[in-house]
N, C-alpha and C. Protein backbone atom coordinates (compact mmCIF):
# COMPACT_ATOMS: atom_id res chain seq x y z
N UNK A 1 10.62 -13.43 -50.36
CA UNK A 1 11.83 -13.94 -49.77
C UNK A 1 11.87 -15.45 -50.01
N UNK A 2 12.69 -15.80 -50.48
CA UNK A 2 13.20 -17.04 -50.47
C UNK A 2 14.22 -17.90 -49.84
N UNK A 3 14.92 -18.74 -50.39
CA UNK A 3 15.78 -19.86 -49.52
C UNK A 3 17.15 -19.83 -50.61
N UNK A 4 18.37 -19.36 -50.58
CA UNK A 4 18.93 -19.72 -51.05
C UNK A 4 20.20 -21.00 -50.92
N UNK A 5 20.47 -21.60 -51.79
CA UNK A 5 21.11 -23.13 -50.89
C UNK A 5 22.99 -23.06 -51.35
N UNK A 6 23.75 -23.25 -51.27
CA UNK A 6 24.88 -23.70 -51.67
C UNK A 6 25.56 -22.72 -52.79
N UNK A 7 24.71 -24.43 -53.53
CA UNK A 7 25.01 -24.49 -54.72
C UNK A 7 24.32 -22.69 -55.66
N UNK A 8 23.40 -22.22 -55.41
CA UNK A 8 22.49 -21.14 -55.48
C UNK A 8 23.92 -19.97 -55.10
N UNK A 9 24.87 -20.20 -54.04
CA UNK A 9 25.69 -19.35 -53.37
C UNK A 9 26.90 -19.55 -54.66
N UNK A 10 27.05 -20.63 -54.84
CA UNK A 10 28.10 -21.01 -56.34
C UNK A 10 28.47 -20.20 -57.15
N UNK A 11 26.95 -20.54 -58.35
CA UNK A 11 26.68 -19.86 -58.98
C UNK A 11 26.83 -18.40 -59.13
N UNK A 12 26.37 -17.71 -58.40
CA UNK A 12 26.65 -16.40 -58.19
C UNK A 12 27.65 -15.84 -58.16
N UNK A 13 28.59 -16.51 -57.47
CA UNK A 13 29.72 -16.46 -57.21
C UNK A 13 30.34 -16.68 -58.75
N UNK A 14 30.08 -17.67 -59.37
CA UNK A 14 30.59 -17.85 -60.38
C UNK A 14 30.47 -16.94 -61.48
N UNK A 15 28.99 -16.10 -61.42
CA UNK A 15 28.70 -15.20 -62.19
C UNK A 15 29.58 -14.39 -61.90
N UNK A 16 29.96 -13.48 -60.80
CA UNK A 16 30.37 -12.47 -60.61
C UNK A 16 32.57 -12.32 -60.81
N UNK A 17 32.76 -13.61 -60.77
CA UNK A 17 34.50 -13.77 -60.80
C UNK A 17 34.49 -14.42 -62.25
N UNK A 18 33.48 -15.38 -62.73
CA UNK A 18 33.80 -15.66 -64.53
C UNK A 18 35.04 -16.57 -63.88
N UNK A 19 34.90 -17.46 -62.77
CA UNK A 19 36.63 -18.37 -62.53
C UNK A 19 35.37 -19.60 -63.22
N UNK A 20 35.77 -20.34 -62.80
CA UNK A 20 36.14 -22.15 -62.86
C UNK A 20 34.57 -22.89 -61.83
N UNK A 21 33.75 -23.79 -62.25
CA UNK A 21 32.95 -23.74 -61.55
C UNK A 21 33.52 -24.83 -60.38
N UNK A 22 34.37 -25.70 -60.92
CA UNK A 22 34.39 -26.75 -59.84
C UNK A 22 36.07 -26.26 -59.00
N UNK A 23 36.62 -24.91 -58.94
CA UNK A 23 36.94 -23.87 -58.62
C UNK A 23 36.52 -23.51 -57.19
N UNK A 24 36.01 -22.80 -57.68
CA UNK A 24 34.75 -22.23 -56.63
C UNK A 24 33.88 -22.94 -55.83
N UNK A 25 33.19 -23.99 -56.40
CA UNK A 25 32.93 -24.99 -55.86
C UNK A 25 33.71 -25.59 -54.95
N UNK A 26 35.36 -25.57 -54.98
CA UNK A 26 36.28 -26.32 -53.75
C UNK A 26 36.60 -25.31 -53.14
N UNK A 27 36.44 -23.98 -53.11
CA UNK A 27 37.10 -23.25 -52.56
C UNK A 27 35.65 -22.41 -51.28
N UNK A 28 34.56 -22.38 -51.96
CA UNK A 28 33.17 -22.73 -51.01
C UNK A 28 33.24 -23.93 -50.03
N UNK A 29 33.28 -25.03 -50.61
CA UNK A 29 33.62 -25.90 -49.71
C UNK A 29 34.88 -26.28 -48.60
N UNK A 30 35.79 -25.55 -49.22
CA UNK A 30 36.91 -25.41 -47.76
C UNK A 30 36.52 -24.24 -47.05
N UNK A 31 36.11 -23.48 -46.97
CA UNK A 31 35.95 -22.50 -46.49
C UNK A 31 34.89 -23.33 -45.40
N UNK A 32 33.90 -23.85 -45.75
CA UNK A 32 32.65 -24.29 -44.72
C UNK A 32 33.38 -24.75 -43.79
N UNK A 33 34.35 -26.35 -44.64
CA UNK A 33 35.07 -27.31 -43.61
C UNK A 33 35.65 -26.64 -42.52
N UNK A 34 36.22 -25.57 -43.21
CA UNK A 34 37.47 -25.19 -42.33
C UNK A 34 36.50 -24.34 -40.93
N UNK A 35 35.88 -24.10 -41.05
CA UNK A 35 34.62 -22.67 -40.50
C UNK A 35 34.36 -24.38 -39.70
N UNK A 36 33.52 -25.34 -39.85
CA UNK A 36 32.90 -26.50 -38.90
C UNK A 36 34.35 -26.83 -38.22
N UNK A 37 35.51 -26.90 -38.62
CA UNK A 37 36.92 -27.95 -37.82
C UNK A 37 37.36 -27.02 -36.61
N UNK A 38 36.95 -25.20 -37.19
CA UNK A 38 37.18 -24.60 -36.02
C UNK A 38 36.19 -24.45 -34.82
N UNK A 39 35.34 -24.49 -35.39
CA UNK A 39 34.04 -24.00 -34.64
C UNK A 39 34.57 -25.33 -33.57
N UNK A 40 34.18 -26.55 -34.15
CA UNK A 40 34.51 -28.00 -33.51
C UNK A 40 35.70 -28.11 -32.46
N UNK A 41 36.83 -27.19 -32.54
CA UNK A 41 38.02 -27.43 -31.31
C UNK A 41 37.72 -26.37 -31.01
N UNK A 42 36.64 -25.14 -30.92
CA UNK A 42 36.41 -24.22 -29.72
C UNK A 42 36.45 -23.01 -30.11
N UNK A 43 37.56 -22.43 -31.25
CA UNK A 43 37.71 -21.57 -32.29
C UNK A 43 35.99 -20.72 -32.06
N UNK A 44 36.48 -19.26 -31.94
CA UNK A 44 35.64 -18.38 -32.59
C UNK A 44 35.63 -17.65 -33.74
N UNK A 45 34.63 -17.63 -34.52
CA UNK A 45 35.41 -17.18 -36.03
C UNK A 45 34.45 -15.43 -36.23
N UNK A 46 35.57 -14.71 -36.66
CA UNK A 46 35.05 -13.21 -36.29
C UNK A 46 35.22 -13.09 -37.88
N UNK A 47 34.41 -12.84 -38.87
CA UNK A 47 34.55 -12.13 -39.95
C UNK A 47 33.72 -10.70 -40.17
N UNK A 48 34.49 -10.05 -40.25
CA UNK A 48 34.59 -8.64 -40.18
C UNK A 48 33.16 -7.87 -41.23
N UNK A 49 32.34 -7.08 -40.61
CA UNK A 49 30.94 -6.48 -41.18
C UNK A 49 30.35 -7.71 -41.56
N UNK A 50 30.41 -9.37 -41.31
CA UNK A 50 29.32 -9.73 -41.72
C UNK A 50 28.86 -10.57 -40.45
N UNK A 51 29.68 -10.90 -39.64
CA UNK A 51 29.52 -11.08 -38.09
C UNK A 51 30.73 -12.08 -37.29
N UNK A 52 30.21 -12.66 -36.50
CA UNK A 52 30.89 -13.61 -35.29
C UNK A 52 30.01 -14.61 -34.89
N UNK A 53 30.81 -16.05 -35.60
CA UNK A 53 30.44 -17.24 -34.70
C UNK A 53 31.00 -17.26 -33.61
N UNK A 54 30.32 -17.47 -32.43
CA UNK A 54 30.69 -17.88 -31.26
C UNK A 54 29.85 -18.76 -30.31
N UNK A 55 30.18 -19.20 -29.22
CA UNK A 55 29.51 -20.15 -28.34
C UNK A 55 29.15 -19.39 -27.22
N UNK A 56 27.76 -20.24 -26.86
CA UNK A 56 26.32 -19.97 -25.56
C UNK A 56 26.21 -21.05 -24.64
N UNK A 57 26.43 -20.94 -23.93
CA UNK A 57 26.22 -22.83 -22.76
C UNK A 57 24.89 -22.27 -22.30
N UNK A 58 24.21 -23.21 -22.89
CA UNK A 58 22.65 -23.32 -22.16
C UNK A 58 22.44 -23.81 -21.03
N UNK A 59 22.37 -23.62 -19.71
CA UNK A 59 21.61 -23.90 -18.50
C UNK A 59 20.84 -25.27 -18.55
N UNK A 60 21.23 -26.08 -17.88
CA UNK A 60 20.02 -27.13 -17.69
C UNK A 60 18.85 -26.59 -17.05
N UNK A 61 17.51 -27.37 -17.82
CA UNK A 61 16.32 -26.88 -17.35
C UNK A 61 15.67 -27.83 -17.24
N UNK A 62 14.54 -27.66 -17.03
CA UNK A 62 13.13 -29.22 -16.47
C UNK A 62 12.12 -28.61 -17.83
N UNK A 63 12.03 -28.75 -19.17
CA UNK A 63 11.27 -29.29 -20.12
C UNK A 63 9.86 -29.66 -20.23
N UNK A 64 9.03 -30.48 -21.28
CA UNK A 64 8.25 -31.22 -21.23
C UNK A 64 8.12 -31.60 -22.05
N UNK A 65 7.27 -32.80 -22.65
CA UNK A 65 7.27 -33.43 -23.87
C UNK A 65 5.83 -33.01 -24.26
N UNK A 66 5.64 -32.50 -25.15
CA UNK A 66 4.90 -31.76 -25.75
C UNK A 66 3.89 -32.76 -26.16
N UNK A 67 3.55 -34.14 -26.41
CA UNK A 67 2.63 -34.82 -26.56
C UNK A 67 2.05 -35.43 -24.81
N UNK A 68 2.90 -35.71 -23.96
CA UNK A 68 2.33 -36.40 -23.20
C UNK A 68 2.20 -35.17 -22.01
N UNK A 69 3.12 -33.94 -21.68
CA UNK A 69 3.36 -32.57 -21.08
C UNK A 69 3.94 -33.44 -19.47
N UNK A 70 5.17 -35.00 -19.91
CA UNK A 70 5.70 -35.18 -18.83
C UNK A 70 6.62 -34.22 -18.48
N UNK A 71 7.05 -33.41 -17.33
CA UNK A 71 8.07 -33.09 -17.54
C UNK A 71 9.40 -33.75 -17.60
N UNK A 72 10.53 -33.11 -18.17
CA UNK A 72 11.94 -33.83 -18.62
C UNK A 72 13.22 -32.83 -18.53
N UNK A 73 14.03 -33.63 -17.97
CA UNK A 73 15.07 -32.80 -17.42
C UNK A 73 15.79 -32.42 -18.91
N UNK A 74 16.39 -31.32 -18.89
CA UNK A 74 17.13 -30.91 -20.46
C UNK A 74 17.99 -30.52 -20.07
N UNK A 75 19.67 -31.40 -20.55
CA UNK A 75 20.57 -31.36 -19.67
C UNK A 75 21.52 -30.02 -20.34
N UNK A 76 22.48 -29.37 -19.71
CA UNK A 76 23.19 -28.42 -20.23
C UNK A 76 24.08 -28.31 -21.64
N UNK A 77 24.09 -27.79 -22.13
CA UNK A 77 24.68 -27.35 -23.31
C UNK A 77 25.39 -25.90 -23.85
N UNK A 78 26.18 -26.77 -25.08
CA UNK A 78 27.20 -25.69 -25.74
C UNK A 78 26.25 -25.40 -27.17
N UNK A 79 25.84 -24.10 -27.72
CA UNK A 79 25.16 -24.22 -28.69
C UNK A 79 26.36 -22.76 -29.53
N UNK A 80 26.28 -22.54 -30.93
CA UNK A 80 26.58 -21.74 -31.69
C UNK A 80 26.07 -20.93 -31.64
N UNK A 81 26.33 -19.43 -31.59
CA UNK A 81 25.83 -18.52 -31.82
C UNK A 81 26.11 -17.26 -32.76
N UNK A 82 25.37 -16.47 -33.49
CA UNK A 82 25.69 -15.39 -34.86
C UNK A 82 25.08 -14.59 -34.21
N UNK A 83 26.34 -13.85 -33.94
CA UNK A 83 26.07 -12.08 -34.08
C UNK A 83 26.53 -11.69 -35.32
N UNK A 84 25.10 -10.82 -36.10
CA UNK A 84 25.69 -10.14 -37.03
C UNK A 84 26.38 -8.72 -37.04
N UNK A 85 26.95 -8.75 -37.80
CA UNK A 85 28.32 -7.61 -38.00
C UNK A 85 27.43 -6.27 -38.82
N UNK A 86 28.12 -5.65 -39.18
CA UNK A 86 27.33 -4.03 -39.50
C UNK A 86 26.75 -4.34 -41.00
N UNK A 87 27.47 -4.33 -41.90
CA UNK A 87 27.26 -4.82 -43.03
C UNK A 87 25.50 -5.40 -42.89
N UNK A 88 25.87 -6.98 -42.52
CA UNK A 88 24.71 -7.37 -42.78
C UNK A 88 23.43 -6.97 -41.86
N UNK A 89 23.60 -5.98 -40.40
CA UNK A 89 22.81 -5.55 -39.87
C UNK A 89 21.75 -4.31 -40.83
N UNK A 90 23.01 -3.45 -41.47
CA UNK A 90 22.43 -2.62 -42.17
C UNK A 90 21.47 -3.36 -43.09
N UNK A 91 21.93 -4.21 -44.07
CA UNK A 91 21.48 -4.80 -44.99
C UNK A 91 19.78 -5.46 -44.42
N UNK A 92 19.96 -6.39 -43.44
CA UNK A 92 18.81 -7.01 -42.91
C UNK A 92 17.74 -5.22 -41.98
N UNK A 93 18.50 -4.52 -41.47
CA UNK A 93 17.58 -3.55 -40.98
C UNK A 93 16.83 -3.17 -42.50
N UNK A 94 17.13 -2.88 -43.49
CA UNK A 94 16.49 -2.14 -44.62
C UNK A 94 15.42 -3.41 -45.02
N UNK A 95 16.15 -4.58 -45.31
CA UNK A 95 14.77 -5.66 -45.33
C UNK A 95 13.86 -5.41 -44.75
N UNK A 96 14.11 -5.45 -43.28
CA UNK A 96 12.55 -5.53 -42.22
C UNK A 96 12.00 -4.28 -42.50
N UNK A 97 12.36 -2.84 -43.05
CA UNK A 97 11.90 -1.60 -43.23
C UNK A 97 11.09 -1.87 -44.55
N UNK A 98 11.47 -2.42 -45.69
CA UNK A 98 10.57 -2.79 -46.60
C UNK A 98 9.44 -3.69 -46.36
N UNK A 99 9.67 -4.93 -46.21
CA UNK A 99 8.88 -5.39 -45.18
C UNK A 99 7.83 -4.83 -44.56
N UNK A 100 8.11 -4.02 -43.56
CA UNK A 100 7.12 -3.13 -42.34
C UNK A 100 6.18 -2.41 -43.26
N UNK A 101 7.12 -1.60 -44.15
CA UNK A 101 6.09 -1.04 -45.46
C UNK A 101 5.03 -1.73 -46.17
N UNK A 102 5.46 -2.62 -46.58
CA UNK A 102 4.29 -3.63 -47.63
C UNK A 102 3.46 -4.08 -47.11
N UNK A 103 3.76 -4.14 -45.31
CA UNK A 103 2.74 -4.78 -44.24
C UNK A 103 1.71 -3.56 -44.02
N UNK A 104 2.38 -2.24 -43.72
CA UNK A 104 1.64 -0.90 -43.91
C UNK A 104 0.53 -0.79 -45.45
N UNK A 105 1.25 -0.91 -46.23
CA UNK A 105 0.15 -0.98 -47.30
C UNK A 105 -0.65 -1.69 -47.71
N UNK A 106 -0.69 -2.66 -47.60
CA UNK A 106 -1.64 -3.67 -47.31
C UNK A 106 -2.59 -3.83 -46.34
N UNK A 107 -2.21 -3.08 -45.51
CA UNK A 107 -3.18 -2.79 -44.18
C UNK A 107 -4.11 -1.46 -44.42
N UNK A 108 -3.07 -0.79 -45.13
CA UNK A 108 -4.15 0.59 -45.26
C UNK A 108 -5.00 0.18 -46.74
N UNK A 109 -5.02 -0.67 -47.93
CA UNK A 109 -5.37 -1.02 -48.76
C UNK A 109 -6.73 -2.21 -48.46
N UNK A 110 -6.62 -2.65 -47.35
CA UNK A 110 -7.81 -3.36 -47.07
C UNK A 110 -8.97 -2.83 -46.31
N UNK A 111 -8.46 -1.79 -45.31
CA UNK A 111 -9.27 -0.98 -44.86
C UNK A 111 -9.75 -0.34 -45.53
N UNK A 112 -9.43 0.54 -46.50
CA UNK A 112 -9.52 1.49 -47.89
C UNK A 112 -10.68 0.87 -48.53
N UNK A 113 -10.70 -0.67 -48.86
CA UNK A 113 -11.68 -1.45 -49.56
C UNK A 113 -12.73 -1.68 -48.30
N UNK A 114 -13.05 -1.42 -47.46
CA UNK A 114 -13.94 -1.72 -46.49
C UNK A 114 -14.85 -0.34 -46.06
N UNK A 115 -16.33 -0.91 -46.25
CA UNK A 115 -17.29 0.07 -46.25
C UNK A 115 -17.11 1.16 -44.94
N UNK A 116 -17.84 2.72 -45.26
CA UNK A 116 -17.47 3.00 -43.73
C UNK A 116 -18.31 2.93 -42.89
N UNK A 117 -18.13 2.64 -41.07
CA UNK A 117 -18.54 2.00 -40.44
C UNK A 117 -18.60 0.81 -40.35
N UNK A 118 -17.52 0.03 -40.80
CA UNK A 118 -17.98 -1.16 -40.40
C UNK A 118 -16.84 -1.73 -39.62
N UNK A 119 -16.98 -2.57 -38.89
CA UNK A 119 -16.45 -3.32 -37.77
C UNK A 119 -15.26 -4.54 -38.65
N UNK A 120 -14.01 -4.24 -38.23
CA UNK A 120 -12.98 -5.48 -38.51
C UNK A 120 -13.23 -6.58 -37.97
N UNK A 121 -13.14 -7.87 -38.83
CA UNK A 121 -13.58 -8.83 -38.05
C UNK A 121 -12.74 -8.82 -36.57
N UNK A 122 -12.68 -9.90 -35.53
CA UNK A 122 -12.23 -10.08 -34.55
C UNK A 122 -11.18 -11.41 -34.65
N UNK A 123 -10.10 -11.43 -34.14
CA UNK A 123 -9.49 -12.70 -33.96
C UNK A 123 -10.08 -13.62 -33.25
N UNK A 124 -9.60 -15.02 -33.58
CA UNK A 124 -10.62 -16.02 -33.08
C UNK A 124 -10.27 -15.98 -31.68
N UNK A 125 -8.95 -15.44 -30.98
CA UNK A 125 -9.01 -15.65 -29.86
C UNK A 125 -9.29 -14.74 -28.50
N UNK A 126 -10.06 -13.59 -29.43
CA UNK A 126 -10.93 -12.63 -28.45
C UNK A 126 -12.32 -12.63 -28.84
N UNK A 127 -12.96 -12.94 -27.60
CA UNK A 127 -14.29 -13.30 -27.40
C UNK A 127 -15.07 -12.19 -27.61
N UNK A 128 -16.26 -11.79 -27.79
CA UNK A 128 -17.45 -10.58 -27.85
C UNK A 128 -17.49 -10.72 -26.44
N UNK A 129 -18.12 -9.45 -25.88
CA UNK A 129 -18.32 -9.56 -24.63
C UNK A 129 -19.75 -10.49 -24.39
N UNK A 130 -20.50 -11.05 -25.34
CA UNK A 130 -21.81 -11.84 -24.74
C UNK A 130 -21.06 -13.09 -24.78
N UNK A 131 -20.14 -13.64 -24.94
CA UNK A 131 -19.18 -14.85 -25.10
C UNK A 131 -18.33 -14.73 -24.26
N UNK A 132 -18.21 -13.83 -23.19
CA UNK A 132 -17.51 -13.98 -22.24
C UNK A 132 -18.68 -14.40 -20.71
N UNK A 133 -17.60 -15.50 -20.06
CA UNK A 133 -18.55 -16.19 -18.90
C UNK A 133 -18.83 -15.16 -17.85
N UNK A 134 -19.73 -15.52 -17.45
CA UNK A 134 -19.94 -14.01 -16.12
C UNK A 134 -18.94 -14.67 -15.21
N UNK A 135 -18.74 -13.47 -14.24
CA UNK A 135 -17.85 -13.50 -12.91
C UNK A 135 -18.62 -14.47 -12.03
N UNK A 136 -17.71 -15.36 -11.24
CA UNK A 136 -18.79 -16.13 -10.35
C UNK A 136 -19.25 -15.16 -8.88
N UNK A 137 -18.71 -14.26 -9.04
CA UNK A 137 -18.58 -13.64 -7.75
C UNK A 137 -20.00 -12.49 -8.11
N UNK A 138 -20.36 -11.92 -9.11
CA UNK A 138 -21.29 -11.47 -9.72
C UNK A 138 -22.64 -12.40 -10.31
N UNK A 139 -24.03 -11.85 -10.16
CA UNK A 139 -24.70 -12.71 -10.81
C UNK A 139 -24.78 -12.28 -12.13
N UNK A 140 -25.18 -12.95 -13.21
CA UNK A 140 -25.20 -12.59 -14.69
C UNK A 140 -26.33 -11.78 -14.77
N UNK A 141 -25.79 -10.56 -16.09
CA UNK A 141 -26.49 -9.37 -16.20
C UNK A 141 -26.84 -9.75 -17.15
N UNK A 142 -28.97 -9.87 -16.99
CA UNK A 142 -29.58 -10.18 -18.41
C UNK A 142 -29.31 -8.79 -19.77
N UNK A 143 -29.64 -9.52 -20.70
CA UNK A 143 -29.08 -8.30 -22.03
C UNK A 143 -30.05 -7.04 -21.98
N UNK A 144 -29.70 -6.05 -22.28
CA UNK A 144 -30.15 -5.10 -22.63
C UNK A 144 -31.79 -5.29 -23.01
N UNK A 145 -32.57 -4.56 -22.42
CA UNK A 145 -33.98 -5.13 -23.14
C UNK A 145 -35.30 -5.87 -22.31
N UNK A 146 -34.49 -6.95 -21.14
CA UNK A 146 -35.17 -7.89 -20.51
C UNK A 146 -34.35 -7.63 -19.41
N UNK A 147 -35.69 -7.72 -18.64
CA UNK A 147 -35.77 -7.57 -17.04
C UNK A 147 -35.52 -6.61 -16.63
């Protein structure tokens, strides 16, 4: 997966109609303007199977600043929001289904390469149980072996 930009949207465009590049090029670009001038006086813009811009007022909340963890008031807001339409739901559901797959095979392809019996490593952020602190309410149970 990649990033496609604009101009990347152009092109394509240009491939597929054979018009005029600087054409298309103004006619991409009114389309945006016109899509930001409405959005901007309040306008919801509904285009049909590929979705709906519309607006979310965010709640003021109490924050923090992530270097110093003061907290900070975060005052209310109007933000944009995309619901997608059927079209591109379908389209993006079949992505994440390919996706889910290649994640499936790759998972069963590494296990596959791994001797049997043997233990997957562990994520770094679950401990072995001898790396976990005893209960203070319990005294610590020497290991297996001793005492």
């Amino acid at each position: 997966m990649g990033t496609i930009t604009k101009k990347d949207l152009i092109l394509r465009v240009i491939e597929r109609t054979k018009e005029d590049q600087e054409l298309v090029q103004e006619v991409v670009q009114n389309l945006f303007d016109e899509m930001n001038q409405q959005l901007g006086v309040g306008n919801r813009i509904e285009l049909r199977d590929f979705g709906v811009f519309s607006f979310k007022k965010r709640v003021a909340r109490i924050g923090h600043n992530p270097r110093t963890l003061e907290k900070v008031p975060v005052p209310s807001k109007i933000v944009v929001s995309f619901k997608m339409g059927k079209k591109m739901k379908d389209a993006v559901g079949g992505l994440m289904e390919r996706k889910q797959a290649e994640d499936d095979a790759k998972a069963a392809a590494s296990t596959a390469s791994e001797p049997p019996g043997s233990v997957p490593p562990r994520p770094p952020s679950v401990k072995a149980p001898s790396e976990v602190p005893a209960s203070p309410t319990k005294p610590p149970t020497p290991p297996a072996g001793q005492g």
